[in-house]
Protein backbone atom coordinates (compact mmCIF):
# COMPACT_ATOMS: atom_id res chain seq x y z
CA UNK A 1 102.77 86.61 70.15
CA UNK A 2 101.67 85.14 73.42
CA UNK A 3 100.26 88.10 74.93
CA UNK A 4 99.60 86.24 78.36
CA UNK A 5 103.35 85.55 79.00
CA UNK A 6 104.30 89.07 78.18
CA UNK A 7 101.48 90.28 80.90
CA UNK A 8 102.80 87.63 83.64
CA UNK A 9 106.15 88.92 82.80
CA UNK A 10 105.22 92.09 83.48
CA UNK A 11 103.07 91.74 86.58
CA UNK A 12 106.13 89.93 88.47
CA UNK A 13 108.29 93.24 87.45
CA UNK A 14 105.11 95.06 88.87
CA UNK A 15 105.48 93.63 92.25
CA UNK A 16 109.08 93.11 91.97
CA UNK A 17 112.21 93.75 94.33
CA UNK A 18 112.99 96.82 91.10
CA UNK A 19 109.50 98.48 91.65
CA UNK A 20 110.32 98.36 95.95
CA UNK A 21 113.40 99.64 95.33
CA UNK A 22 111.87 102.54 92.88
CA UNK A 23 109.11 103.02 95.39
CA UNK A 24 111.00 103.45 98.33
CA UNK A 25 113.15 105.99 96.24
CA UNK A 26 110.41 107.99 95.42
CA UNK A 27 109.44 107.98 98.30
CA UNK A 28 112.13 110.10 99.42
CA UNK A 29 111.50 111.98 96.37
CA UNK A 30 108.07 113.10 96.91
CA UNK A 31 109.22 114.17 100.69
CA UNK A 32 111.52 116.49 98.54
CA UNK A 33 109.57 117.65 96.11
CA UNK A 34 105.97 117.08 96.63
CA UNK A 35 105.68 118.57 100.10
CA UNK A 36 108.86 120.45 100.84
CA UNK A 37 109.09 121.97 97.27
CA UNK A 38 113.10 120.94 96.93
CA UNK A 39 114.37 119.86 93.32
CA UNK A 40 116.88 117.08 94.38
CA UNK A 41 118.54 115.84 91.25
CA UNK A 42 120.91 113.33 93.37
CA UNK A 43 118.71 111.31 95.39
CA UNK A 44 120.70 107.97 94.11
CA UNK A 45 123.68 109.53 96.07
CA UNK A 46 121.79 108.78 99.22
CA UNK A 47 120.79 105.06 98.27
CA UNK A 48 124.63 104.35 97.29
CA UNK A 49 125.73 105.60 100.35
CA UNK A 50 122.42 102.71 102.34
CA UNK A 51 123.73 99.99 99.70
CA UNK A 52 127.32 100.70 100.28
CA UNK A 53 126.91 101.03 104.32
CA UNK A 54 125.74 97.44 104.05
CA UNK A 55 128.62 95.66 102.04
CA UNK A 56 130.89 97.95 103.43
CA UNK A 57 130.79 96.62 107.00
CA UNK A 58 129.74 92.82 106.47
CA UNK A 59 132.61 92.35 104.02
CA UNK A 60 135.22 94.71 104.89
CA UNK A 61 134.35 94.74 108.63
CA UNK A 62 132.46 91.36 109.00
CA UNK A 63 129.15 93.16 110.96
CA UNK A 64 126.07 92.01 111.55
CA UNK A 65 123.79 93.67 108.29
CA UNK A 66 121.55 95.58 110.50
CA UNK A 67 124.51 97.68 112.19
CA UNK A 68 125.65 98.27 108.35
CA UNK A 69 121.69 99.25 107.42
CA UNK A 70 121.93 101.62 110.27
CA UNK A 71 125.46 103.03 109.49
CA UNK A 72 123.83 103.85 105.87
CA UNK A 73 121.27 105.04 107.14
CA UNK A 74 122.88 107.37 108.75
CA UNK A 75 126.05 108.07 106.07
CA UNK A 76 122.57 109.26 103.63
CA UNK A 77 121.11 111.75 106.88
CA UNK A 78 124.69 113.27 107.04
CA UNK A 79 125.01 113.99 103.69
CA UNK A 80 121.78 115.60 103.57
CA UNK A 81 122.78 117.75 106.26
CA UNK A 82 126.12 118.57 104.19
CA UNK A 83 124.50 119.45 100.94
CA UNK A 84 121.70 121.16 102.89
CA UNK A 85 123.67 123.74 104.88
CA UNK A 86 124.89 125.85 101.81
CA UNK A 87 122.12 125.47 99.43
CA UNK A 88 118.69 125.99 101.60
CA UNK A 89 118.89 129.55 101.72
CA UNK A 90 119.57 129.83 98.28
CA UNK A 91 117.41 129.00 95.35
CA UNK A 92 115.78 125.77 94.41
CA UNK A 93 117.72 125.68 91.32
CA UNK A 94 121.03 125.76 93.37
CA UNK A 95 120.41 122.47 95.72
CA UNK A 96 119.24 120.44 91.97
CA UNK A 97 122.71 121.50 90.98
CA UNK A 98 124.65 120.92 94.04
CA UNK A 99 122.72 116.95 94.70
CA UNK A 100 123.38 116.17 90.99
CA UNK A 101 127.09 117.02 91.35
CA UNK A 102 127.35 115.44 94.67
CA UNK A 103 125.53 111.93 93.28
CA UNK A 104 127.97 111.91 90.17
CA UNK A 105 131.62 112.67 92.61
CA UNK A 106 130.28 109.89 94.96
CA UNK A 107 129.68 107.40 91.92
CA UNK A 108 133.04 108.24 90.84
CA UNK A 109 134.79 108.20 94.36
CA UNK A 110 133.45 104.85 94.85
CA UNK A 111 134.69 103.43 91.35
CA UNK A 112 137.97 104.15 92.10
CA UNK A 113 140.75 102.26 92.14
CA UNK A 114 142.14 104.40 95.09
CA UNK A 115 139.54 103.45 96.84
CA UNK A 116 140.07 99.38 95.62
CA UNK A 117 140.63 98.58 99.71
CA UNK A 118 137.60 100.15 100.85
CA UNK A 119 134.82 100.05 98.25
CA UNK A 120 136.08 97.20 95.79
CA UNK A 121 135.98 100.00 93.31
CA UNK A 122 134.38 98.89 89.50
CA UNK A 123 134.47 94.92 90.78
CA UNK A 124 131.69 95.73 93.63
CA UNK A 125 130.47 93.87 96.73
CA UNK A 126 128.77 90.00 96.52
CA UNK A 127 127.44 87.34 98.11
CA UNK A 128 126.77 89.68 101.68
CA UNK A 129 123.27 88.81 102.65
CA UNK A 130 123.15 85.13 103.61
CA UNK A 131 122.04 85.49 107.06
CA UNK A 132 119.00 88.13 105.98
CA UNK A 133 118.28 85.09 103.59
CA UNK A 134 118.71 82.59 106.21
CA UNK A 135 115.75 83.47 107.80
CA UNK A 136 113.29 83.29 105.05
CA UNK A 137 110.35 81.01 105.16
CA UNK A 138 110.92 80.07 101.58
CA UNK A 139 113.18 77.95 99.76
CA UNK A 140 115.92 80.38 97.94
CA UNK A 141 116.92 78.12 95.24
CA UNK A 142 113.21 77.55 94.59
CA UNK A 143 110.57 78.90 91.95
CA UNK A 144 107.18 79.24 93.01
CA UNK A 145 104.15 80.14 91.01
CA UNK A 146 100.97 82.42 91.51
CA UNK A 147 98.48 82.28 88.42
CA UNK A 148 102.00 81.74 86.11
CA UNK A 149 103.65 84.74 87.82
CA UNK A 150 106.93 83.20 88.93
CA UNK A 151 109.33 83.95 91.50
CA UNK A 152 112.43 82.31 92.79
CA UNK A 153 112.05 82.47 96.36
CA UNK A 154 114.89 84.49 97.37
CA UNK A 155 113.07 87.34 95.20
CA UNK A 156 109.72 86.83 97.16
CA UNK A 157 111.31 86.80 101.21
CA UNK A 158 112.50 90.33 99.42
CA UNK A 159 109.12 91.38 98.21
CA UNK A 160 107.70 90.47 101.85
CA UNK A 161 110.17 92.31 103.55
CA UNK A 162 110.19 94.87 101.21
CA UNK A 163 106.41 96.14 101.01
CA UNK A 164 105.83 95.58 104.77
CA UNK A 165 108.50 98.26 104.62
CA UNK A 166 107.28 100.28 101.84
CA UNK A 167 103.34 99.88 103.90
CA UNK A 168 105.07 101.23 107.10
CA UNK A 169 106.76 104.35 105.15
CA UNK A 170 103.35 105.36 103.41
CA UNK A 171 101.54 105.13 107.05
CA UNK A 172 104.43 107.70 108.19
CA UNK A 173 104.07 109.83 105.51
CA UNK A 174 100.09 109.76 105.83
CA UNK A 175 100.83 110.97 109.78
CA UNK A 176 103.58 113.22 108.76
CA UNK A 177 101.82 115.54 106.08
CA UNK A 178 98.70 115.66 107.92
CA UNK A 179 100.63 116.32 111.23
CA UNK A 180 101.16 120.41 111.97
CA UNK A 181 105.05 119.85 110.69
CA UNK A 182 103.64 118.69 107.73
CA UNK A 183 101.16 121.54 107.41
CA UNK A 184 103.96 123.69 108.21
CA UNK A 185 106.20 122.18 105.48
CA UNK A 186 103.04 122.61 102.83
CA UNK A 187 102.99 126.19 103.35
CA UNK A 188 106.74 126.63 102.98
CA UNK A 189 106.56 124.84 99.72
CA UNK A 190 103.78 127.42 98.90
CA UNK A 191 104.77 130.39 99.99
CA UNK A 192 107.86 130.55 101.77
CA UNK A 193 107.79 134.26 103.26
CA UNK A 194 104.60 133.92 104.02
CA UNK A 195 105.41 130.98 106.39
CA UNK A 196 108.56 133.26 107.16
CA UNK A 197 105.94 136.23 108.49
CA UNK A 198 104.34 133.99 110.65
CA UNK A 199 106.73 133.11 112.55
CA UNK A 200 108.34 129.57 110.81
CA UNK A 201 111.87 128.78 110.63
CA UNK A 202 111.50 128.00 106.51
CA UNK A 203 115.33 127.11 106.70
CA UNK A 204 114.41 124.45 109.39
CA UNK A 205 111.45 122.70 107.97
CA UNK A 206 113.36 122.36 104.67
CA UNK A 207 116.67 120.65 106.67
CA UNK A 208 114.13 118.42 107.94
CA UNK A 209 112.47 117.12 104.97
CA UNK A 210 115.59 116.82 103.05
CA UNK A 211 117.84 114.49 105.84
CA UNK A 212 114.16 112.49 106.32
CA UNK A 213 113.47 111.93 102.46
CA UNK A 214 117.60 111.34 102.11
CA UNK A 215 117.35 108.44 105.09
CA UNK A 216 114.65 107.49 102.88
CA UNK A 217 116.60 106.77 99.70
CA UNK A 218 119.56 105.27 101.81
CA UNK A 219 116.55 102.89 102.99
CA UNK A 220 116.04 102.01 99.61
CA UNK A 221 119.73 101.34 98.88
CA UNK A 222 119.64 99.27 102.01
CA UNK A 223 116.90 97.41 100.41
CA UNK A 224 118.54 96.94 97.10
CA UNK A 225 121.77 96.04 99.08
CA UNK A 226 119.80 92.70 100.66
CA UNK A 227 117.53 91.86 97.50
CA UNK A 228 120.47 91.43 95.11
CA UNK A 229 123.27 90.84 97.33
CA UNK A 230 125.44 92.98 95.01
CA UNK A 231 127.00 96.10 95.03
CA UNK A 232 128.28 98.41 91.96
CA UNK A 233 128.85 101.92 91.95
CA UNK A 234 128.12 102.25 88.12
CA UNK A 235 124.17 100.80 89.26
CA UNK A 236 123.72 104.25 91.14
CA UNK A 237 123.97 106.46 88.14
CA UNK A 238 122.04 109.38 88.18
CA UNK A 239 119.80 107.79 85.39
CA UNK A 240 118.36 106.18 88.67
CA UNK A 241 117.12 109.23 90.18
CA UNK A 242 115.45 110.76 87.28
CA UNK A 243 113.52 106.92 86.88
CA UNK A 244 112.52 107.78 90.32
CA UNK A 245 111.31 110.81 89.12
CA UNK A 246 109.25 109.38 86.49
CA UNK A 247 107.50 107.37 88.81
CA UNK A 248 106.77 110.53 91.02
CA UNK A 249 105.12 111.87 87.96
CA UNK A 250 103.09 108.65 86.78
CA UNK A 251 101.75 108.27 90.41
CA UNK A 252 101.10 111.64 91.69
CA UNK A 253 103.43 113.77 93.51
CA UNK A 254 102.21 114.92 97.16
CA UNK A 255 100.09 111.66 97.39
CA UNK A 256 100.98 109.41 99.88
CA UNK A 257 100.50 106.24 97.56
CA UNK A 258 101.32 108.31 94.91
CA UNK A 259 105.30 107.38 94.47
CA UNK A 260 104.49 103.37 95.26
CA UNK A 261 101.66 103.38 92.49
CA UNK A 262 103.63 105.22 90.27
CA UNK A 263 106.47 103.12 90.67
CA UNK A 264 104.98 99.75 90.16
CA UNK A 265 103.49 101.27 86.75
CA UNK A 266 106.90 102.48 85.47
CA UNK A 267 108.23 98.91 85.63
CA UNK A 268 105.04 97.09 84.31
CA UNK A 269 104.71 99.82 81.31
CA UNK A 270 108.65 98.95 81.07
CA UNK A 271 107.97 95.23 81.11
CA UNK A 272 104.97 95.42 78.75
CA UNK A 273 106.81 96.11 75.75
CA UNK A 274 110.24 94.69 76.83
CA UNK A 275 108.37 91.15 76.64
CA UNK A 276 106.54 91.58 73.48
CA UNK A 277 109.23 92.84 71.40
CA UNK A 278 111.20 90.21 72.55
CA UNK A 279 108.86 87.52 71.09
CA UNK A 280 108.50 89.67 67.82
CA UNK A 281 112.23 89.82 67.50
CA UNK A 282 112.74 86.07 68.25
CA UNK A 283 112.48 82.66 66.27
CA UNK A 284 113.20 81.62 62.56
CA UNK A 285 110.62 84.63 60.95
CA UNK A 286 110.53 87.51 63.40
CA UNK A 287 107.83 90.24 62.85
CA UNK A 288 110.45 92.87 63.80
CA UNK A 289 114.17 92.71 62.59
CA UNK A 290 115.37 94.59 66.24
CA UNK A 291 118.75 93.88 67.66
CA UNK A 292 118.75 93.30 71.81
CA UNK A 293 119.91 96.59 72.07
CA UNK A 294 117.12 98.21 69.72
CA UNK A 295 114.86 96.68 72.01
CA UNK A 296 116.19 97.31 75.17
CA UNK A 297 116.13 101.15 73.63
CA UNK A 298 112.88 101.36 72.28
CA UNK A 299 111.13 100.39 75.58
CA UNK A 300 112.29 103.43 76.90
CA UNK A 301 110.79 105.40 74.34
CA UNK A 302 107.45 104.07 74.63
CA UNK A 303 107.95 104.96 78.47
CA UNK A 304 108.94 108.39 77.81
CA UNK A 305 106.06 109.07 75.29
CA UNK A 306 103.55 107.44 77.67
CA UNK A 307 105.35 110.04 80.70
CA UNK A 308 105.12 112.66 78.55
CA UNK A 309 101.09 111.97 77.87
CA UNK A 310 100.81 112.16 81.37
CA UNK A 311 102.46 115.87 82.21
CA UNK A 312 100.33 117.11 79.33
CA UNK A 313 97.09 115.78 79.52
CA UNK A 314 96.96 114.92 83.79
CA UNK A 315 100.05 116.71 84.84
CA UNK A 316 99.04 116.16 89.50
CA UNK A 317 99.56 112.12 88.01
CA UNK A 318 97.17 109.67 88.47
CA UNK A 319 96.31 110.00 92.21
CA UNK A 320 97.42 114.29 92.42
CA UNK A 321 96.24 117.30 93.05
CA UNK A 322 96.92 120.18 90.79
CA UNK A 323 97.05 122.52 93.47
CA UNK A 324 99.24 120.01 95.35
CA UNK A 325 101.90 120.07 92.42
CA UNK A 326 102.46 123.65 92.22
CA UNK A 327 106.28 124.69 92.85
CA UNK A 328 107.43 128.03 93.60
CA UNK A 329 110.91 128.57 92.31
């Protein structure tokens, strides 16, 4: 096995547009659940509604792709506030309930064929993003090479553009949870009547950090909208959010560079295997007699055993804080 070409193969997934787009949604994420102490379970509703507010407008409405970023932006902030109002006083458990429900009826509102003349339904939304392309330094069409690591060049004008972006959010983050809001926000994720006693609108804080981490993972569908110029509401299963998740947990949740870290190794520990099983599986005498499909499959469970090492023997991640992780239900 050529264990070289699996590892190049793996770094380009490492620094890919899929680990940005992972980042950026756990990102959100750790907003949510790091620091505010809120178990969203529908985060990939949010990043449908950014990707959709995109091919929504320059197809159907032939706008300029930043006034469908913002519009997405925005669509993701609004349905925050929507699934915020009812559940925020409640329990944690009850806003993981209401977000995973939401995430699923959107998927399925979108694939509809009553919605055909609005959302394109299962055949989705292409070939959108030539003017964000059009201004790229690098040839499209073109494959470049870095120490064997290749990239076509549409793919790397994404990666620019994408981890300025993903710099910009962590230098936020950094100000917010070091700001007094974010104090503020620590201590209701601690001990919620005890921020109540002195004085802090628990209710208010929590509203905050859910329509910020939401605009957040409409960001990232924004993102994902431009990189692959393609738009399909079965992509934004919820299988998406709890890969997000995973990341959360491999980085470090309440870490600033937690999520991005974390993301970046979920792909390369996905890529790792994907690549070398592939090569066992492949040629006149393969070492393995896998199918595709047993392949595809049994990179997952190597994933899931090596994110299931990680809650039991560093459960804060690889950058955490065990008192940072602690969650009062």
């Amino acid at each position: 096995m050529d264990i070289i070409s699996a590892l190049q193969i793996a770094i380009a997934q490492l620094i890919g547009p899929s680990a940005i787009f992972y980042a950026l949604l756990a990102i959100g994420l750790n907003l949510h659940f790091g620091y505010a102490g809120l178990l969203n379970f529908g985060q990939i509703a949010f990043a449908l509604l950014g990707g959709y507010g995109v091919g929504i407008m320059a197809v159907n409405y032939d706008q300029p792709l930043w006034l469908g970023a913002i519009i997405g932006i925005a669509a993701a902030g609004m349905l925050a506030v929507v699934l915020g109002l009812p559940t925020l006083r409640l329990r944690a458990d009850y806003l993981a309930i209401v977000t995973i429900a939401a995430s699923e009826i959107l998927r399925l509102v979108f694939r509809s064929t009553s919605t055909d003349d609005f959302t394109h339904s299962t055949n989705g939304i292409y070939a959108y993003a030539g003017s964000f392309f059009s201004i790229s330094p690098f040839d499209n069409g073109k494959q470049y090479s870095f120490f064997g690591v290749k990239f076509l060049g549409g793919d790397l004008w994404s990666m620019v553009v994408g981890w300025i972006v993903v710099g910009l959010l962590c230098l936020m983050v950094y100000l917010l949870v070091r700001s007094p809001w974010g104090r503020v926000l620590k201590a209701v994720r601690e001990d919620e009547d005890a921020a109540r006693s002195l004085g802090k609108n628990a209710y208010f804080f929590k509203m905050q950090a859910l329509v910020l981490g939401g605009c957040i993972g409409g960001l990232a569908g924004v993102f994902n909208a431009f990189a692959t110029q393609s738009i399909n509401p079965d992509f934004y299963s919820t299988a998406q959010t709890f890969f997000a998740y995973g990341a959360l947990i491999l980085g470090g949740a309440a870490t600033v560079f937690g999520p991005v870290l974390g993301a970046m190794l979920f792909w390369f520990l996905l890529a790792v295997p994907d690549a070398l099983l592939r090569q066992a599986t492949s040629g006149d005498d393969p070492l393995l007699n896998l199918s595709a499909q047993q392949v595809g499959a049994f990179r997952y469970v190597l994933l899931g055993l090596a994110i299931i090492l990680m809650m039991v023997f560093r459960p804060q991640g690889l950058l955490g804080n065990k008192r940072e992780v602690q969650l009062d239900a």
